[in-house]
Protein backbone atom coordinates (compact mmCIF):
# COMPACT_ATOMS: atom_id res chain seq x y z
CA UNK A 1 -6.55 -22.43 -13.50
CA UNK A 2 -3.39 -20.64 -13.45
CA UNK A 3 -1.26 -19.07 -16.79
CA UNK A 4 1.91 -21.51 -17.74
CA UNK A 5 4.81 -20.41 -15.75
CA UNK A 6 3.12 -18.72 -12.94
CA UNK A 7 4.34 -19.16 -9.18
CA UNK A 8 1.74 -22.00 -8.86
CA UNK A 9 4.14 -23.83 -11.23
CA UNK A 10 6.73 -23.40 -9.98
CA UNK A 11 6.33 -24.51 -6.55
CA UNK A 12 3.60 -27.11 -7.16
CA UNK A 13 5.07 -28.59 -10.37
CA UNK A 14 1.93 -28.24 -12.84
CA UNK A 15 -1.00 -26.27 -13.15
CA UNK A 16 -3.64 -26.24 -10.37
């Protein structure tokens, strides 16, 4: 429930 390229992305690989 994150926007596209956001820190969750890059760190857990895909959106949470």
């Amino acid at each position: 429930m994150v926007p596209q390229g956001s820190r969750a992305e890059l760190e857990f690989g895909g959106p949470l």
